[in-house]
N, C-alpha and C. Protein backbone atom coordinates (compact mmCIF):
# COMPACT_ATOMS: atom_id res chain seq x y z
N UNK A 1 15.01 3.03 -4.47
CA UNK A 1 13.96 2.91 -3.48
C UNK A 1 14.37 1.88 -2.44
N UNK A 2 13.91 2.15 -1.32
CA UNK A 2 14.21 1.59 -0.07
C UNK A 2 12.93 1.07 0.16
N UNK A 3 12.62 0.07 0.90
CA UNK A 3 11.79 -0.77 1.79
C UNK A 3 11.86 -1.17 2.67
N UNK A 4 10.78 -0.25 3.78
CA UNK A 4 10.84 -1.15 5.19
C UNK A 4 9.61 -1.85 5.68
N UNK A 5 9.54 -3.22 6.00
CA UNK A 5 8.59 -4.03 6.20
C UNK A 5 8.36 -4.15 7.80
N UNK A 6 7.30 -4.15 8.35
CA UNK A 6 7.07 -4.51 9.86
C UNK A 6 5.93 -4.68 10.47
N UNK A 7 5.63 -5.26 11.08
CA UNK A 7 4.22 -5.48 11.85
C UNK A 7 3.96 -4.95 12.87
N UNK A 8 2.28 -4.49 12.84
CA UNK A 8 1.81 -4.24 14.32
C UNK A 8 0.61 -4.86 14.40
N UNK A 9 0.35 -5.34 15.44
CA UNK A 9 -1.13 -5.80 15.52
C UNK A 9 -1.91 -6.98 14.71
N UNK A 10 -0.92 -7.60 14.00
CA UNK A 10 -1.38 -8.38 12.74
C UNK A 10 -1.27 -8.06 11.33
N UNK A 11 -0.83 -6.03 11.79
CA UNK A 11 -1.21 -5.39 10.18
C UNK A 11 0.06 -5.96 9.84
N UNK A 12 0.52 -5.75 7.88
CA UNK A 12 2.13 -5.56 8.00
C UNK A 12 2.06 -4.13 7.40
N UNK A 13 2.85 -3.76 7.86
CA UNK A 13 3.23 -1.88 7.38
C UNK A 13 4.55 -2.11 6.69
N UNK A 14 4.13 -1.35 5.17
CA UNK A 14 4.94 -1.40 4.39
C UNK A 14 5.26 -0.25 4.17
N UNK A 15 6.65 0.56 4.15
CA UNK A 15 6.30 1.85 3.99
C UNK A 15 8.47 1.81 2.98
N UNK A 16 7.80 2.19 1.95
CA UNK A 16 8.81 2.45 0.34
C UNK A 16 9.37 4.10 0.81
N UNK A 17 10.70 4.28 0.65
CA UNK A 17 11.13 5.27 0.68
C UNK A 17 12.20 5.53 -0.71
N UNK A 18 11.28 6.82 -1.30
CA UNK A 18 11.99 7.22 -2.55
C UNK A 18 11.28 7.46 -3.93
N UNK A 19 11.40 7.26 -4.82
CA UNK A 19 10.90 6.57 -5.84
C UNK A 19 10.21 5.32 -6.24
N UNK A 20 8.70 5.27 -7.20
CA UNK A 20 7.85 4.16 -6.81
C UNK A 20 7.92 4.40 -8.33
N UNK A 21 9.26 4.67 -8.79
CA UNK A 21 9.53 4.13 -10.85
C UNK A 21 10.56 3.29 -11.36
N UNK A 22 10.08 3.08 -12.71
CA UNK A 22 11.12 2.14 -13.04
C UNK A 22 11.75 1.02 -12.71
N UNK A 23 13.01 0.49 -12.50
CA UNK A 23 13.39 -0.30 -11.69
C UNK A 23 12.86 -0.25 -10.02
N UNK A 24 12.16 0.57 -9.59
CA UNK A 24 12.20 0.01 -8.26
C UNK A 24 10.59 -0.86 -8.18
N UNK A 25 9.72 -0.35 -9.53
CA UNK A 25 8.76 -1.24 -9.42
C UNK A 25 8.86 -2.84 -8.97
N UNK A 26 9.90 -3.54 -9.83
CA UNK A 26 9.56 -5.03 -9.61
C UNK A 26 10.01 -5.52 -7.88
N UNK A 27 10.64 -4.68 -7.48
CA UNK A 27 10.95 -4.96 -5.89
C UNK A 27 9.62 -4.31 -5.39
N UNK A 28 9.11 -3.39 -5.70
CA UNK A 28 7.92 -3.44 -4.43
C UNK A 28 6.58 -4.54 -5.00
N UNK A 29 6.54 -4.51 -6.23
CA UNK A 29 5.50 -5.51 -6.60
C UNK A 29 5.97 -6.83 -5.80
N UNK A 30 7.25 -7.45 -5.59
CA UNK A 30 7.52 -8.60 -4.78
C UNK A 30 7.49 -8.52 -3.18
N UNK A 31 7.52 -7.68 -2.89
CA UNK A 31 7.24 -7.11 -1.15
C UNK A 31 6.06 -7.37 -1.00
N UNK A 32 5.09 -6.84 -1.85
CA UNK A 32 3.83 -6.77 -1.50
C UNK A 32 2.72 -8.25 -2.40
N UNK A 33 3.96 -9.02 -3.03
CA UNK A 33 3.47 -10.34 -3.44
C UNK A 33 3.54 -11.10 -2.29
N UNK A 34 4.67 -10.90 -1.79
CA UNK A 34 5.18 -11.95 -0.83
C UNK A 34 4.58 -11.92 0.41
N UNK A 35 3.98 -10.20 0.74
CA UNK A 35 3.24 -10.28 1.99
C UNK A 35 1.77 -10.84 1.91
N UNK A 36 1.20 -10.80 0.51
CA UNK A 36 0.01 -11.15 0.61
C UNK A 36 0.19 -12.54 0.50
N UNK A 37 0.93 -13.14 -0.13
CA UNK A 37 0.72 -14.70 -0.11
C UNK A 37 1.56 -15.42 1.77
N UNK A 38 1.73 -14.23 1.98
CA UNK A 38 1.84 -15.03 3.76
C UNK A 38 0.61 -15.69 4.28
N UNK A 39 -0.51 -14.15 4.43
CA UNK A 39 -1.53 -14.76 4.74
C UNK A 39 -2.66 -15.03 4.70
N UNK A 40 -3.78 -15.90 5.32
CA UNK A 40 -5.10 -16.02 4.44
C UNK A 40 -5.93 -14.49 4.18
N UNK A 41 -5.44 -14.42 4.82
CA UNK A 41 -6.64 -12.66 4.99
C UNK A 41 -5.95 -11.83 4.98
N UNK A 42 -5.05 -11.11 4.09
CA UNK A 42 -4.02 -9.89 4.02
C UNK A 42 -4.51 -8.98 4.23
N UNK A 43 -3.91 -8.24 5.53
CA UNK A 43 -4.53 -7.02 5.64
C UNK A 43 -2.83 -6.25 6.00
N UNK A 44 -2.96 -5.08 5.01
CA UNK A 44 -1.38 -4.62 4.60
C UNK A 44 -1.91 -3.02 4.53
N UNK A 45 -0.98 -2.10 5.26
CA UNK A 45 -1.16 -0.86 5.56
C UNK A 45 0.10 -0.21 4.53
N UNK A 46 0.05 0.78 4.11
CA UNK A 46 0.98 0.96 2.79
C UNK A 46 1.13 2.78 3.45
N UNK A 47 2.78 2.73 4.18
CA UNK A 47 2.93 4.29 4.29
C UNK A 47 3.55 5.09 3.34
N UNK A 48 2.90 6.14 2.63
CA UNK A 48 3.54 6.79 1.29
C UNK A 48 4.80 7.80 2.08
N UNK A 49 4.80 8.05 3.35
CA UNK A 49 5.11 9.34 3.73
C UNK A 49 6.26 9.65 3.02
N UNK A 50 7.21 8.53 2.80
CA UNK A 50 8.43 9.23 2.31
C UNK A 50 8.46 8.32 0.62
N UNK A 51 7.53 8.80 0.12
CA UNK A 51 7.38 8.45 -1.32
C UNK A 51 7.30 9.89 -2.25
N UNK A 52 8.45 10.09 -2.31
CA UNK A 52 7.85 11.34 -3.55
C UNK A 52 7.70 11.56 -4.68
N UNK A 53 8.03 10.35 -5.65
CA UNK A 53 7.11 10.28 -6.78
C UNK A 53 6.42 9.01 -7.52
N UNK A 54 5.32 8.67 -8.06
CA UNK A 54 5.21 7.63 -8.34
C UNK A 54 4.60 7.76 -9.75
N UNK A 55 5.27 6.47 -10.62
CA UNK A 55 4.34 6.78 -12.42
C UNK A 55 3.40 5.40 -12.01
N UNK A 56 2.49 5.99 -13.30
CA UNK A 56 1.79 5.18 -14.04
C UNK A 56 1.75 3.07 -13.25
N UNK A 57 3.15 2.65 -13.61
CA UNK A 57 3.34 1.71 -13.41
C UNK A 57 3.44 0.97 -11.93
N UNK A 58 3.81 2.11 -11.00
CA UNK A 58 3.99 2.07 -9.71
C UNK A 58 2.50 1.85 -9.40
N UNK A 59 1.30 2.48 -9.64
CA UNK A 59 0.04 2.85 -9.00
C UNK A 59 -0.27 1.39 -9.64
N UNK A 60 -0.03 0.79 -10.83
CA UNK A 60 -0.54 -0.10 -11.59
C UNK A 60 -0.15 -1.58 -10.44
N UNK A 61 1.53 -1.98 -10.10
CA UNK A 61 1.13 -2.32 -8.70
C UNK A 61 0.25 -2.07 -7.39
N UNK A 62 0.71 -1.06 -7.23
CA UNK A 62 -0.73 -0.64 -6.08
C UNK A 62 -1.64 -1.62 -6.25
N UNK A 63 -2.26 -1.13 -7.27
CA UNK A 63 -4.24 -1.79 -8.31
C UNK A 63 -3.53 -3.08 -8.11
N UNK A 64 -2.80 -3.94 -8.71
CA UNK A 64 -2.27 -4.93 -8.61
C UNK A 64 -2.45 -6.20 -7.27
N UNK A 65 -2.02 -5.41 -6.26
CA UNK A 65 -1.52 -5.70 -5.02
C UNK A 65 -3.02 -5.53 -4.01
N UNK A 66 -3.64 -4.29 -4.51
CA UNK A 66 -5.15 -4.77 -3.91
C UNK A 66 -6.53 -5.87 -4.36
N UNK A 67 -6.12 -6.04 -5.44
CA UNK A 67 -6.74 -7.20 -6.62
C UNK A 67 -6.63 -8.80 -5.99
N UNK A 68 -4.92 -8.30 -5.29
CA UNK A 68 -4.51 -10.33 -5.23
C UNK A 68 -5.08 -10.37 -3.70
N UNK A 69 -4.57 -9.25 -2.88
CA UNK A 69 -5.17 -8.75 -1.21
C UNK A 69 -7.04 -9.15 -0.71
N UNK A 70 -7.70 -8.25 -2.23
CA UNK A 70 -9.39 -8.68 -2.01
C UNK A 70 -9.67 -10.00 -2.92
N UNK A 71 -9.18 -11.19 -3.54
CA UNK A 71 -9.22 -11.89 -3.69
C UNK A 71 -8.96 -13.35 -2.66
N UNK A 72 -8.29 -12.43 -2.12
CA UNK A 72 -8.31 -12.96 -0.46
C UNK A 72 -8.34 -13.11 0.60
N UNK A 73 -10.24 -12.02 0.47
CA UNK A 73 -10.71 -11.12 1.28
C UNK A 73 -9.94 -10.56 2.04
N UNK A 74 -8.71 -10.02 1.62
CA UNK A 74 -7.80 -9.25 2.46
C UNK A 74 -8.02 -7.47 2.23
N UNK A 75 -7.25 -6.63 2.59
CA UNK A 75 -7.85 -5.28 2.77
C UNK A 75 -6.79 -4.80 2.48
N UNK A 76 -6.32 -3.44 1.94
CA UNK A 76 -5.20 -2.76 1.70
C UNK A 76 -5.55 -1.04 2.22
N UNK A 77 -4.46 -0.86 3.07
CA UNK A 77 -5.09 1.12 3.56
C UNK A 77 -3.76 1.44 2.87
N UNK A 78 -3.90 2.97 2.77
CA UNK A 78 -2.79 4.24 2.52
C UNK A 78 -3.07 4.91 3.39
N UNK A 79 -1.75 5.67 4.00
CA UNK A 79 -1.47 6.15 5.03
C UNK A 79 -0.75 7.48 4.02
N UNK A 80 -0.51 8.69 4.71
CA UNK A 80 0.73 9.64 4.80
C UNK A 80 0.82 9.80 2.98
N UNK A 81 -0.31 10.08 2.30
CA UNK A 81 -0.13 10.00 0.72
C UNK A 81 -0.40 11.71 0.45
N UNK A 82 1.01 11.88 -0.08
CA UNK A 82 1.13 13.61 -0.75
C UNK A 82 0.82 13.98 -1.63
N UNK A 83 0.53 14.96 -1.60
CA UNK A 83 -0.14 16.05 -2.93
C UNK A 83 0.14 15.78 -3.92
N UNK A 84 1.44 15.57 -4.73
CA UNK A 84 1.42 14.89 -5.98
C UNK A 84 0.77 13.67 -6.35
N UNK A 85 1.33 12.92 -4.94
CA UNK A 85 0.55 11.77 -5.33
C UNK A 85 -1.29 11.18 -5.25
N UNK A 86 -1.36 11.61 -4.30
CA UNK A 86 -2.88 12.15 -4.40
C UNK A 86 -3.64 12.58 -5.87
N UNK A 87 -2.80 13.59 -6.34
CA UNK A 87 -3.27 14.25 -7.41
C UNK A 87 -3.63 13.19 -8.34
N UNK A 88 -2.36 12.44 -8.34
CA UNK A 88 -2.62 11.48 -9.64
C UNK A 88 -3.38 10.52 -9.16
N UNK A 89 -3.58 10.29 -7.87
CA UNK A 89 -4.32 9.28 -7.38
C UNK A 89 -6.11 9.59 -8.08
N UNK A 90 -6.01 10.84 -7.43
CA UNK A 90 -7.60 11.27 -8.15
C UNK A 90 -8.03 11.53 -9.57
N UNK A 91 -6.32 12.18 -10.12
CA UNK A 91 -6.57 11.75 -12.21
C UNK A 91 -7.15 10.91 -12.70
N UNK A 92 -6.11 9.96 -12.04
CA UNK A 92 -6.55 8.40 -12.44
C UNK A 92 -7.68 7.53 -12.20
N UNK A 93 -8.60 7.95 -11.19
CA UNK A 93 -9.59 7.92 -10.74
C UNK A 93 -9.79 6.43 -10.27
N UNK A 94 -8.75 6.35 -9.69
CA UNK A 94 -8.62 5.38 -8.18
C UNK A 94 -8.43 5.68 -7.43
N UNK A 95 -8.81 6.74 -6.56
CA UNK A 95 -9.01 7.09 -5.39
C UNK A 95 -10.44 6.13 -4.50
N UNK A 96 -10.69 5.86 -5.68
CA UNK A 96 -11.47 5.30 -3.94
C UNK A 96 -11.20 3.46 -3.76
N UNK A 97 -10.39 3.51 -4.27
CA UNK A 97 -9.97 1.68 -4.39
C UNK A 97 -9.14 1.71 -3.04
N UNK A 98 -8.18 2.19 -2.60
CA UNK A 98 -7.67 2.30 -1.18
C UNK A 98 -8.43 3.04 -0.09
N UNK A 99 -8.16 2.32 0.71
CA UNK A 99 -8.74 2.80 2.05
C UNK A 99 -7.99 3.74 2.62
N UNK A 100 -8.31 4.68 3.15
CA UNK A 100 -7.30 6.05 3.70
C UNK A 100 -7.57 6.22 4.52
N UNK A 101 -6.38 6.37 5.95
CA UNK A 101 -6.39 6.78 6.82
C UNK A 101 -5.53 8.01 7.22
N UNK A 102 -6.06 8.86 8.33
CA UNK A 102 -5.46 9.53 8.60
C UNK A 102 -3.84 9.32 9.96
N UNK A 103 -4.50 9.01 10.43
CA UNK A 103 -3.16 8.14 11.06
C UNK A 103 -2.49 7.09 10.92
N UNK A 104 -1.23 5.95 11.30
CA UNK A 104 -1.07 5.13 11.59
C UNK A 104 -1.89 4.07 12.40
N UNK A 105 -2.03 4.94 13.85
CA UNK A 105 -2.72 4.23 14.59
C UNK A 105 -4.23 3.61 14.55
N UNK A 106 -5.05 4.99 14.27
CA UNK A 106 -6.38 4.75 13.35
C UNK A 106 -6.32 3.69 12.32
N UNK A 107 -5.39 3.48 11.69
CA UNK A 107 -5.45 2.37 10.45
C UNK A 107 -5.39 1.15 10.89
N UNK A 108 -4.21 1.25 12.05
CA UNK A 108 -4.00 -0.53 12.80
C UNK A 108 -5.58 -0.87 13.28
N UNK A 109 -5.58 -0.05 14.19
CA UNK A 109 -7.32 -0.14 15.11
C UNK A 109 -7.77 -0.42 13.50
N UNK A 110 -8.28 -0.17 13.07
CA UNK A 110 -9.51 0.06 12.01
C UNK A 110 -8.93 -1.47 10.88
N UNK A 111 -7.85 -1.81 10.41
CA UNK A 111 -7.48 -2.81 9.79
C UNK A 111 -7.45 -4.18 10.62
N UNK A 112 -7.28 -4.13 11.82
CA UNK A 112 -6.87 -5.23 12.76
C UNK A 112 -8.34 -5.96 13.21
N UNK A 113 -9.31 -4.69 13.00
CA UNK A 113 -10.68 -5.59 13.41
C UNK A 113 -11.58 -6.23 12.47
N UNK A 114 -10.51 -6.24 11.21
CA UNK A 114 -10.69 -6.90 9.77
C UNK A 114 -10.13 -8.43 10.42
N UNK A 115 -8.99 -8.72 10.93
CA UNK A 115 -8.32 -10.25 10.91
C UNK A 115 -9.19 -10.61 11.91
């Protein structure tokens, strides 16, 4: 798994390319440690687009990463999340713990008038 980190607007857009198992868990759990302890009010946009599979443990960061985010009244969206993953998103029945957007841009607008 690959990671690319970047900002717009205040958001940071994190967007994982590959696999969200196994070994690549403890690197995105630290991406998304490290962005929330930047700042007081984390507000972190998460693009799945080029994520094509994720277990159990991967989503368990996710839950993770929005836990430490609204603990500090910060906000977490999903962007670009596919049918598999979706699927399990709704198995698991955390679908409604992330915020979903349909665009990028919609998410900045809509996350940015959070900071």
């Amino acid at each position: 798994m690959s990671t690319t980190i970047r900002q717009q607007d205040g958001i940071v857009i994190i967007e994982p390319a590959g696999k969200i198992i196994g070994e690549a868990i403890p690197e995105l759990r630290e991406i998304m440690i490290t962005q929330i302890d930047k700042s007081e009010t984390p507000c972190i946009l998460i693009n799945l687009k080029s994520v094509h599979k994720i277990d159990s443990a991967g989503l368990g960061t996710l839950i993770n990463a929005y836990t430490m985010a609204r603990a500090k009244k910060g906000r977490i969206g999903v962007i670009n999340v596919g049918k598999n993953i979706k699927n399990l998103i709704v198995q698991t029945r955390i679908i409604n713990i992330f915020e979903h957007f349909n665009t990028e841009k919609a998410a900045v607008r809509a996350l940015s008038r959070w900071t």
